[in-house]
PDB file of N, CA and C in Angstrom:
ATOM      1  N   UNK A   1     175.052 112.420  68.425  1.00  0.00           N
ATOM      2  CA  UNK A   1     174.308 111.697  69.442  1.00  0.00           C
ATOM      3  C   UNK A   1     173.293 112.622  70.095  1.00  0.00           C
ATOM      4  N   UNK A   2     172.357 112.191  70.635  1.00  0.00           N
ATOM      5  CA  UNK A   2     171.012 112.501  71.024  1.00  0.00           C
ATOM      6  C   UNK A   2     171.406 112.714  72.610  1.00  0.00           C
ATOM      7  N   UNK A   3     170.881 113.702  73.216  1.00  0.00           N
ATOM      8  CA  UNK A   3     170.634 114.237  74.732  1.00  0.00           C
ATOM      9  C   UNK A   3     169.455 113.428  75.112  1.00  0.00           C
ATOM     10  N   UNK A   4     169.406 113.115  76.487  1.00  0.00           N
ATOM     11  CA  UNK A   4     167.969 112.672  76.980  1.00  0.00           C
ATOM     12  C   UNK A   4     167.149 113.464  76.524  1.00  0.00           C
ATOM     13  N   UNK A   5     167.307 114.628  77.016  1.00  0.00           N
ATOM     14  CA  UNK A   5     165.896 115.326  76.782  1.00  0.00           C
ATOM     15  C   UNK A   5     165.473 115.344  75.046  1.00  0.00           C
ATOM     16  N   UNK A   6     166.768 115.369  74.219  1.00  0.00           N
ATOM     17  CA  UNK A   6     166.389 115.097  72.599  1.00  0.00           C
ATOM     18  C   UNK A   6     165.457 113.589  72.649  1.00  0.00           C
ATOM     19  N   UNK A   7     165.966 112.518  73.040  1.00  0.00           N
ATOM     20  CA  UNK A   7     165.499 111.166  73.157  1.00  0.00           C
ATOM     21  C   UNK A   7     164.386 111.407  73.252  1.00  0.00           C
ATOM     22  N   UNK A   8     163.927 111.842  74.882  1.00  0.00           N
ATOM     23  CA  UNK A   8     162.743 112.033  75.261  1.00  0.00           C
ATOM     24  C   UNK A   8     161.820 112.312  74.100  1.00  0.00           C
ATOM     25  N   UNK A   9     162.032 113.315  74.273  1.00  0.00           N
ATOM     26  CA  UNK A   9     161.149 114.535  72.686  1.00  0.00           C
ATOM     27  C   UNK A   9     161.052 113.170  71.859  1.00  0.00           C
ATOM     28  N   UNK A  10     161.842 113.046  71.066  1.00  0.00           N
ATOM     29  CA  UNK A  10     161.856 111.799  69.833  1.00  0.00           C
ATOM     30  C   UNK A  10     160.882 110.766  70.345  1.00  0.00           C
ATOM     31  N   UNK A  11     161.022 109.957  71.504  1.00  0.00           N
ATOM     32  CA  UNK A  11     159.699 109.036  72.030  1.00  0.00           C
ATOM     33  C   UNK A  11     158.510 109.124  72.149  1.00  0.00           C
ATOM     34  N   UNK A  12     158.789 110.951  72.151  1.00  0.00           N
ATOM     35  CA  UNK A  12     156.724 111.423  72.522  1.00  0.00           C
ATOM     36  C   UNK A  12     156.444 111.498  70.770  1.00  0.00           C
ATOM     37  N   UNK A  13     157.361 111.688  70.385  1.00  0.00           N
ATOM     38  CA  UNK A  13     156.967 112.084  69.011  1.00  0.00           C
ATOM     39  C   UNK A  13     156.164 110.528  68.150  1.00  0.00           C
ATOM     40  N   UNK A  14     157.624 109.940  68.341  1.00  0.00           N
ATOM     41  CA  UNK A  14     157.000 108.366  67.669  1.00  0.00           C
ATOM     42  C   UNK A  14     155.820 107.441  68.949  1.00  0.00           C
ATOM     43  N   UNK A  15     155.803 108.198  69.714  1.00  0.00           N
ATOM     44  CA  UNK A  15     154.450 107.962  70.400  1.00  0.00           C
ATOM     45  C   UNK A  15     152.830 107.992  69.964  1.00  0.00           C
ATOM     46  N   UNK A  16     153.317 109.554  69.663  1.00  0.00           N
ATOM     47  CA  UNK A  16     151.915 109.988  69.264  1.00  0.00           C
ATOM     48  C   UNK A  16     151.483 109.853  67.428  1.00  0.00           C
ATOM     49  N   UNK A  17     152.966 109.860  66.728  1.00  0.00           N
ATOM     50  CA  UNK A  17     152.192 109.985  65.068  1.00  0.00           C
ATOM     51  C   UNK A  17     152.595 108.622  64.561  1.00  0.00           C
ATOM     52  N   UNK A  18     152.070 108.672  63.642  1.00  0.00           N
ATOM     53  CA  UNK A  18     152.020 107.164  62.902  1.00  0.00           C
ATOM     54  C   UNK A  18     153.200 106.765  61.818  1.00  0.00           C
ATOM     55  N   UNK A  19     153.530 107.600  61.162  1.00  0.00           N
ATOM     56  CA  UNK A  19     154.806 107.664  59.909  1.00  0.00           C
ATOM     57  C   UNK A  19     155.468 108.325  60.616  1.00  0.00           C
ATOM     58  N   UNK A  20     156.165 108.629  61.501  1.00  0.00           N
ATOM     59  CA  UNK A  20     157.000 109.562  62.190  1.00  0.00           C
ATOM     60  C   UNK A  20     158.095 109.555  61.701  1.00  0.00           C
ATOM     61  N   UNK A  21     159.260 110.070  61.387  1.00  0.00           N
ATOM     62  CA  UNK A  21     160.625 110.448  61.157  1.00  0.00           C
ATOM     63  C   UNK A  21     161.357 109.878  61.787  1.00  0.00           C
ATOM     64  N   UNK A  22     162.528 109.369  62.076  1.00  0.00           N
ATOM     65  CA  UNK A  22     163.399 108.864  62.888  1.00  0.00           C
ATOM     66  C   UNK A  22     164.408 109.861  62.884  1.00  0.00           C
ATOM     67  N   UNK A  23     164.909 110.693  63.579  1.00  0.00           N
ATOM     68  CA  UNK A  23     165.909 111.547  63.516  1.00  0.00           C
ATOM     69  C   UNK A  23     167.638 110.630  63.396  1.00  0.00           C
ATOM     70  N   UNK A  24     168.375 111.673  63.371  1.00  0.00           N
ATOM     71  CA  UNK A  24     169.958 111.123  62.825  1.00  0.00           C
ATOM     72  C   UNK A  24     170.055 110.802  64.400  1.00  0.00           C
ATOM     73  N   UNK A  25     170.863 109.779  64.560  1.00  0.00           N
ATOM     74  CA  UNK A  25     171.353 109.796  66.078  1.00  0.00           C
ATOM     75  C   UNK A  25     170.397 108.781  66.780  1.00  0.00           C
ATOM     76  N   UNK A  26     169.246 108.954  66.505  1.00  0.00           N
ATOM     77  CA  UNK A  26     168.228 107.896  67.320  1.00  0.00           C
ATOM     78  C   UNK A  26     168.581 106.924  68.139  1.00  0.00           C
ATOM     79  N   UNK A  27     168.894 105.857  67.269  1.00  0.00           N
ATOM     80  CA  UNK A  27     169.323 104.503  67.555  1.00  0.00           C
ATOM     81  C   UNK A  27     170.343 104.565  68.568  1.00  0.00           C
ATOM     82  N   UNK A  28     171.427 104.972  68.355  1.00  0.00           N
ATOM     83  CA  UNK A  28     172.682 105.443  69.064  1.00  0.00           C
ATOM     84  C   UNK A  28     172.294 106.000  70.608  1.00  0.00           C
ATOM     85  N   UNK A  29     171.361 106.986  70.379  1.00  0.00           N
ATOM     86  CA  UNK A  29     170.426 107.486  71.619  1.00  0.00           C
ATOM     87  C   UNK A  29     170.156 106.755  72.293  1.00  0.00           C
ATOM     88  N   UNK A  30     169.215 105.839  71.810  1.00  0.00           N
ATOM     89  CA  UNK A  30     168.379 104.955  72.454  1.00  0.00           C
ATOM     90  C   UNK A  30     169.653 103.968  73.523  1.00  0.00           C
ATOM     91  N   UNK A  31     170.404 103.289  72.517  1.00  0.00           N
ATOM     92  CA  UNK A  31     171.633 102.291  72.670  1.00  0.00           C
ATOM     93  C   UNK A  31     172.202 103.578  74.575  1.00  0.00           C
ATOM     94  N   UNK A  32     172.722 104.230  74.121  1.00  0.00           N
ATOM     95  CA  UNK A  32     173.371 105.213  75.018  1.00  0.00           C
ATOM     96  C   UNK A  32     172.698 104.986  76.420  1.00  0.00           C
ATOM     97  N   UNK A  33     171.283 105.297  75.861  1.00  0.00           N
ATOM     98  CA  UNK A  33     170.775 105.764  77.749  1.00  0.00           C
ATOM     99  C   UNK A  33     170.020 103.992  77.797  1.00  0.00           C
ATOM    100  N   UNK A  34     170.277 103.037  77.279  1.00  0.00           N
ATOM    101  CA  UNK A  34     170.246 101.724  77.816  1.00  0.00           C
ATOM    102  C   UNK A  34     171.101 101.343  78.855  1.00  0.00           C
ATOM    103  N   UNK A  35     172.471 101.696  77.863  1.00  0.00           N
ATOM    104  CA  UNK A  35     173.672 101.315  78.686  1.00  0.00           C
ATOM    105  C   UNK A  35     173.900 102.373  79.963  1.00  0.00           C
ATOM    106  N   UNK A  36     173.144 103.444  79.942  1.00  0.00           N
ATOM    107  CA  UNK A  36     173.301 104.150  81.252  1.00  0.00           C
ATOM    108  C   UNK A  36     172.793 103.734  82.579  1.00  0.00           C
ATOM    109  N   UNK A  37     171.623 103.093  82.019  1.00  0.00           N
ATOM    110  CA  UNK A  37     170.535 102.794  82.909  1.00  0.00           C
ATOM    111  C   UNK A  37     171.124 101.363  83.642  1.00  0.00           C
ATOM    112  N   UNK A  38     171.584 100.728  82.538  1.00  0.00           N
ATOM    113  CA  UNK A  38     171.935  99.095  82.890  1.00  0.00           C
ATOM    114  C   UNK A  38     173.607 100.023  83.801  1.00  0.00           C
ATOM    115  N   UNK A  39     174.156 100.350  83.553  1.00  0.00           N
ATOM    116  CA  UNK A  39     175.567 101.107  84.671  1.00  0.00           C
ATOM    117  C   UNK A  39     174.921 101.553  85.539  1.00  0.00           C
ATOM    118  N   UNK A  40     173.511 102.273  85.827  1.00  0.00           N
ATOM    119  CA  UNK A  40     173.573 102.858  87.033  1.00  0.00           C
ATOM    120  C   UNK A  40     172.887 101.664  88.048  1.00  0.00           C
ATOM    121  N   UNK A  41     171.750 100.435  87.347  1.00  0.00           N
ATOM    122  CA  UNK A  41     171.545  99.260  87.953  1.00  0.00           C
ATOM    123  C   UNK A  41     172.757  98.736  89.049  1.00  0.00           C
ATOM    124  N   UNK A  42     174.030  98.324  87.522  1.00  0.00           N
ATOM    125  CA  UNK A  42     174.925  97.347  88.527  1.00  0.00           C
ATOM    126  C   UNK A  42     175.455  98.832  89.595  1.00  0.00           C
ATOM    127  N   UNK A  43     175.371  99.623  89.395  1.00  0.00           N
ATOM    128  CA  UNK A  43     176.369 100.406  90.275  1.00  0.00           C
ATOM    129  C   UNK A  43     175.548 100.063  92.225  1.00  0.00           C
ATOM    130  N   UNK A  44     174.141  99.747  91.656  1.00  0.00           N
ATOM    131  CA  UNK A  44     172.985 100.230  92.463  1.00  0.00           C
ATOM    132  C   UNK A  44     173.447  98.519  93.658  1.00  0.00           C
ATOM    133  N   UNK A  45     173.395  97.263  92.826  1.00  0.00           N
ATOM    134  CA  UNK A  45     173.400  96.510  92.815  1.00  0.00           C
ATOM    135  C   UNK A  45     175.193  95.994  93.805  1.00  0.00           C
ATOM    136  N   UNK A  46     176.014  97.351  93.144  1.00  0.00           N
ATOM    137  CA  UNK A  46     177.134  96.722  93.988  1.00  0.00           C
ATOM    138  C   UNK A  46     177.333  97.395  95.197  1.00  0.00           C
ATOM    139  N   UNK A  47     176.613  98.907  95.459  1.00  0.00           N
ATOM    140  CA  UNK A  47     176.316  99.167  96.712  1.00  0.00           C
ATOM    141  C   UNK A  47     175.807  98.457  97.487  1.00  0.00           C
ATOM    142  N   UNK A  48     174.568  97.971  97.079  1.00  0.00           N
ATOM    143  CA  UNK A  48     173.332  97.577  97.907  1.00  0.00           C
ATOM    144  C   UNK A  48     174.391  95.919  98.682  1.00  0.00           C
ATOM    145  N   UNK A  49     175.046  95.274  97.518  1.00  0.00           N
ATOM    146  CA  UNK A  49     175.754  94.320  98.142  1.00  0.00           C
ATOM    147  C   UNK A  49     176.802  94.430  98.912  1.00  0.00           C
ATOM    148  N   UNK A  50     177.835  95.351  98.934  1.00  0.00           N
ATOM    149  CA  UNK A  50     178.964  96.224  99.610  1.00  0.00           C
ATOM    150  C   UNK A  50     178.417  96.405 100.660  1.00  0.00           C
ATOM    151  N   UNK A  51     176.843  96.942 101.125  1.00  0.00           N
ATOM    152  CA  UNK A  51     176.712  97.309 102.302  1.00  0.00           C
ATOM    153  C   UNK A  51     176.142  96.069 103.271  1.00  0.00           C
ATOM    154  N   UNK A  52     175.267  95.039 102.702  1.00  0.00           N
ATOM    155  CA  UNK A  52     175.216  94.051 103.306  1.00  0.00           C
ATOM    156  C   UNK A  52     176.207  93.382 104.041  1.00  0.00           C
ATOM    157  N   UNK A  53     177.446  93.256 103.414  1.00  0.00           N
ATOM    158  CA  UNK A  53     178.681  92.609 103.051  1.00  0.00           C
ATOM    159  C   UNK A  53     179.004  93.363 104.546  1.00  0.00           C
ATOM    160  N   UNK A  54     178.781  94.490 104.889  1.00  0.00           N
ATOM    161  CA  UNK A  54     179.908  95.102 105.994  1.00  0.00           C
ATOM    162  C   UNK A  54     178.715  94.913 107.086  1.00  0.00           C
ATOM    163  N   UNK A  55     177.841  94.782 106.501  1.00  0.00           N
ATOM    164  CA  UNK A  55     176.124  94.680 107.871  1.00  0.00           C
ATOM    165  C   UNK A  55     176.829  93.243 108.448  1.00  0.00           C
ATOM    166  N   UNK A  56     177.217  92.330 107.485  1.00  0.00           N
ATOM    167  CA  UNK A  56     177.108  90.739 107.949  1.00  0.00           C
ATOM    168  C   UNK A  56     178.350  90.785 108.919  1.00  0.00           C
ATOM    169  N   UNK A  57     179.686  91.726 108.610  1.00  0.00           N
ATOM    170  CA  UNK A  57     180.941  91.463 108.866  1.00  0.00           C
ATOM    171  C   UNK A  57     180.596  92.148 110.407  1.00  0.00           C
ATOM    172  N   UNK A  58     179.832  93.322 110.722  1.00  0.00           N
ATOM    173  CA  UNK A  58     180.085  94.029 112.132  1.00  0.00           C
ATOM    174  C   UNK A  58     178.880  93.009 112.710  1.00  0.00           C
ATOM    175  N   UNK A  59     178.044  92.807 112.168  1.00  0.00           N
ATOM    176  CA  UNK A  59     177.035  92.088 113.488  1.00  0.00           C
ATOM    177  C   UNK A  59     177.864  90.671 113.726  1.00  0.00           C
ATOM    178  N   UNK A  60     178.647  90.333 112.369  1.00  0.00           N
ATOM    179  CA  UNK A  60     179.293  89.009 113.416  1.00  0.00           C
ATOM    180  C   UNK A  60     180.374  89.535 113.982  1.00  0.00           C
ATOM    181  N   UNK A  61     181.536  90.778 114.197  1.00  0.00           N
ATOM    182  CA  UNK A  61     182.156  90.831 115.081  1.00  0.00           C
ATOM    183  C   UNK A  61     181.897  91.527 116.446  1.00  0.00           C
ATOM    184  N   UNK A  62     180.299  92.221 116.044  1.00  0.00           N
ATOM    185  CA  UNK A  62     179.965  92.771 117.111  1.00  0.00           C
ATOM    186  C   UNK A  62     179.550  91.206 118.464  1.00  0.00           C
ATOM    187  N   UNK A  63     179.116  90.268 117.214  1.00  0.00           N
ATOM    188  CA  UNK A  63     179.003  88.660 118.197  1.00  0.00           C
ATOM    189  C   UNK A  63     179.353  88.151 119.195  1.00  0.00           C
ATOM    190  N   UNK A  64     180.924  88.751 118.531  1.00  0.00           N
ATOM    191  CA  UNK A  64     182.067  87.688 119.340  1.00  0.00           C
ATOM    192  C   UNK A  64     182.503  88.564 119.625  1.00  0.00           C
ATOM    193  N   UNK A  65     182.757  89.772 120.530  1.00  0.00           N
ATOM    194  CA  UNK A  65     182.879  90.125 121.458  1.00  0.00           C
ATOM    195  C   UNK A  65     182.361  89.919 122.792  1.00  0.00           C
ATOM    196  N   UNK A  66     181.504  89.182 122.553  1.00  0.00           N
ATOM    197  CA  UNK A  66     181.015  88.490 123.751  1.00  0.00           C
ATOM    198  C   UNK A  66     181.897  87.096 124.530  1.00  0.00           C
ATOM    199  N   UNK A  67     183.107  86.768 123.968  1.00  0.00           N
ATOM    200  CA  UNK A  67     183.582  85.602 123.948  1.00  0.00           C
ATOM    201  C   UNK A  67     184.854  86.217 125.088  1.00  0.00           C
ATOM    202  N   UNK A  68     184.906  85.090 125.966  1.00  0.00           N
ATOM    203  CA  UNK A  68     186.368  85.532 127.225  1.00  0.00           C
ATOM    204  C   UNK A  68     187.411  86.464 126.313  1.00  0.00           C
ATOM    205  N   UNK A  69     188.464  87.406 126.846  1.00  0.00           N
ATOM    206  CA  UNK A  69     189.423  87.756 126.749  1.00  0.00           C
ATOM    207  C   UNK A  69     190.489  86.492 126.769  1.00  0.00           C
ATOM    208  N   UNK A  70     190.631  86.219 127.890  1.00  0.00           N
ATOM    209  CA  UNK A  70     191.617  85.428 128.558  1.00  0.00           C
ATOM    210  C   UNK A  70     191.381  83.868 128.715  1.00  0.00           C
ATOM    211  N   UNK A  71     192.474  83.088 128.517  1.00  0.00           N
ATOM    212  CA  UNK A  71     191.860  81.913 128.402  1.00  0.00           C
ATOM    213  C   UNK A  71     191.301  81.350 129.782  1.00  0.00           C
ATOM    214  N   UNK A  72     190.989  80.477 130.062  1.00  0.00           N
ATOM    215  CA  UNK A  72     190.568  79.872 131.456  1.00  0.00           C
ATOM    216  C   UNK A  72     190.694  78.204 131.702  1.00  0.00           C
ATOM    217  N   UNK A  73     191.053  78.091 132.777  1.00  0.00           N
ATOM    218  CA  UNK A  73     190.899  76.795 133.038  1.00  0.00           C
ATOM    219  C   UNK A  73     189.764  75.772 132.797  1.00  0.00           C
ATOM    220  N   UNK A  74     189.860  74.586 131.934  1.00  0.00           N
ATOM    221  CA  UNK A  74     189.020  73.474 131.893  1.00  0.00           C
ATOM    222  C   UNK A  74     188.859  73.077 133.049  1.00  0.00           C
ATOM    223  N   UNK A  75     187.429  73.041 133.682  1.00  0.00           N
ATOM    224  CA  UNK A  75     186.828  72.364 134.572  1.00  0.00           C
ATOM    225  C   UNK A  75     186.324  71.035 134.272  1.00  0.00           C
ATOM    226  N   UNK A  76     187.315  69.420 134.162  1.00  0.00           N
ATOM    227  CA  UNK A  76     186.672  68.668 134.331  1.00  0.00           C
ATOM    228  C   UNK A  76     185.729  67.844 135.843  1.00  0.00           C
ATOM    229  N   UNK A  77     184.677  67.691 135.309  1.00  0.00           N
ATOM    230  CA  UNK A  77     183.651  67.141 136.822  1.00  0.00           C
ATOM    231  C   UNK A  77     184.068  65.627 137.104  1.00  0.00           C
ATOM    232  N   UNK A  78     184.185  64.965 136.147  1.00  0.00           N
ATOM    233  CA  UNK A  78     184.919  63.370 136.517  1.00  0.00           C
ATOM    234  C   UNK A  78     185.985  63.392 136.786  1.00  0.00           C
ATOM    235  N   UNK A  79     186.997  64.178 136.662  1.00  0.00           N
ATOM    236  CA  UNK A  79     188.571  63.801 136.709  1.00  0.00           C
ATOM    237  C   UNK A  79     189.285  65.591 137.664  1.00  0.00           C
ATOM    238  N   UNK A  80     188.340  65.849 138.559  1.00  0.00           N
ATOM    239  CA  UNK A  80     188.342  66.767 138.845  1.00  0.00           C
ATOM    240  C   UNK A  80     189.384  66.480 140.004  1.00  0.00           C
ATOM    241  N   UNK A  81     190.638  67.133 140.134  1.00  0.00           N
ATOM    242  CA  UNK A  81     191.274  67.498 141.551  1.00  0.00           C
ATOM    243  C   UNK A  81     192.669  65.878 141.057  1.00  0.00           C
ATOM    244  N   UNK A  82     191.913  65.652 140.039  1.00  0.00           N
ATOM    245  CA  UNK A  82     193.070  64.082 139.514  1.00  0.00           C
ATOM    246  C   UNK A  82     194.514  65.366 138.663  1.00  0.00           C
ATOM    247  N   UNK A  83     195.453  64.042 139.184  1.00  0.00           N
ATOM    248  CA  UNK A  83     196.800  64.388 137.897  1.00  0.00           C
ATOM    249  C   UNK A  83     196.630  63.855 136.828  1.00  0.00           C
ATOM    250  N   UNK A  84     196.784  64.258 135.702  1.00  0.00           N
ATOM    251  CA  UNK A  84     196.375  63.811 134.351  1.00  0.00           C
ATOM    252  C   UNK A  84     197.865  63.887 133.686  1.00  0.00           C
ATOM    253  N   UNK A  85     198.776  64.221 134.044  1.00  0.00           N
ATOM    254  CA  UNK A  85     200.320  64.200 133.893  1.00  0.00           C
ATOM    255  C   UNK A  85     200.899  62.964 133.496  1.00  0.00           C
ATOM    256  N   UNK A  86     201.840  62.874 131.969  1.00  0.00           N
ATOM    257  CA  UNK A  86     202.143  61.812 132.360  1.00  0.00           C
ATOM    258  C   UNK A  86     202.714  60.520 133.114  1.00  0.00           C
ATOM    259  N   UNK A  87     203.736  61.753 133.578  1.00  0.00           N
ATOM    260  CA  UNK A  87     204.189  60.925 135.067  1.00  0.00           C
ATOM    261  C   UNK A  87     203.208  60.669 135.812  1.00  0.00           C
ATOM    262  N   UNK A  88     202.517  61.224 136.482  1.00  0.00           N
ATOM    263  CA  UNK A  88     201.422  60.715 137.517  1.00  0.00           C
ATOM    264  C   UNK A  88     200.749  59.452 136.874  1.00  0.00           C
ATOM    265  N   UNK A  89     200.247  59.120 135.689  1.00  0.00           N
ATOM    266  CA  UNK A  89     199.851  58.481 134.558  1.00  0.00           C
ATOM    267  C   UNK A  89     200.788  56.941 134.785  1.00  0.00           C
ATOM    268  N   UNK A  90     202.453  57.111 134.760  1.00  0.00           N
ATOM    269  CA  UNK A  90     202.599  56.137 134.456  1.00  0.00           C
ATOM    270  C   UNK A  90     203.322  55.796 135.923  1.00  0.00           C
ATOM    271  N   UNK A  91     203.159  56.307 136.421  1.00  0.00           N
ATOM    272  CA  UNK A  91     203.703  55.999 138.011  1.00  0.00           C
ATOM    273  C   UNK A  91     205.151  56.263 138.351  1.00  0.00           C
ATOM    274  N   UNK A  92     205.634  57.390 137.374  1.00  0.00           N
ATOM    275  CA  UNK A  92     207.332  57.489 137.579  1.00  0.00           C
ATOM    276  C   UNK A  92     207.202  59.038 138.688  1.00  0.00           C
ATOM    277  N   UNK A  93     207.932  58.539 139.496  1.00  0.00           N
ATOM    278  CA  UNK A  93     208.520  59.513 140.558  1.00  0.00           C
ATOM    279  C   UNK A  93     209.887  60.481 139.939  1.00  0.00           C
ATOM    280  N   UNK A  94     209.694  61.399 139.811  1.00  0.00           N
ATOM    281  CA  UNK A  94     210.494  62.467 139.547  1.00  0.00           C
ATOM    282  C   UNK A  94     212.161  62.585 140.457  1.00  0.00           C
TER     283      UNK A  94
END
């Protein structure tokens, strides 16, 4: 098998002459630093998404930290200062 820098060399070669030679290994070469290139893509591809992925996760929990601790009382404005109980509701005295 062929080194980049062999590859290389071999590309300038069948670059520049016309009947050029194909050395032993070529193909295989070529095949090799395809599949390197296409591995270092997805590698590129699953960072770049990994880091989004944790961008989306802290800005939405950085969000909701804005949200009460503790729960709080419902303020209704119509039924405000009323018993809503069902006893009070159905008129049974305790």
């Amino acid at each position: 098998m062929l080194e980049e820098d062999d590859l290389n060399d071999a590309l300038t070669v069948l670059g520049s002459e016309r009947n050029a030679v194909l050395p032993d290994g070529f193909m295989d070469g070529v095949w090799l630093l395809a599949g390197r290139l296409e591995e270092a893509k997805q590698r590129r591809n699953r960072s770049v998404f990994f880091l989004a992925m944790a961008m989306i996760g802290l800005g939405a929990g950085f969000g909701v930290t804005q949200a009460p601790a503790k729960a709080q009382t419902a303020g209704y404005q119509l039924v405000e200062g009323t018993d809503l109980s069902p006893a009070a509701l159905l008129h049974v005295q305790p």
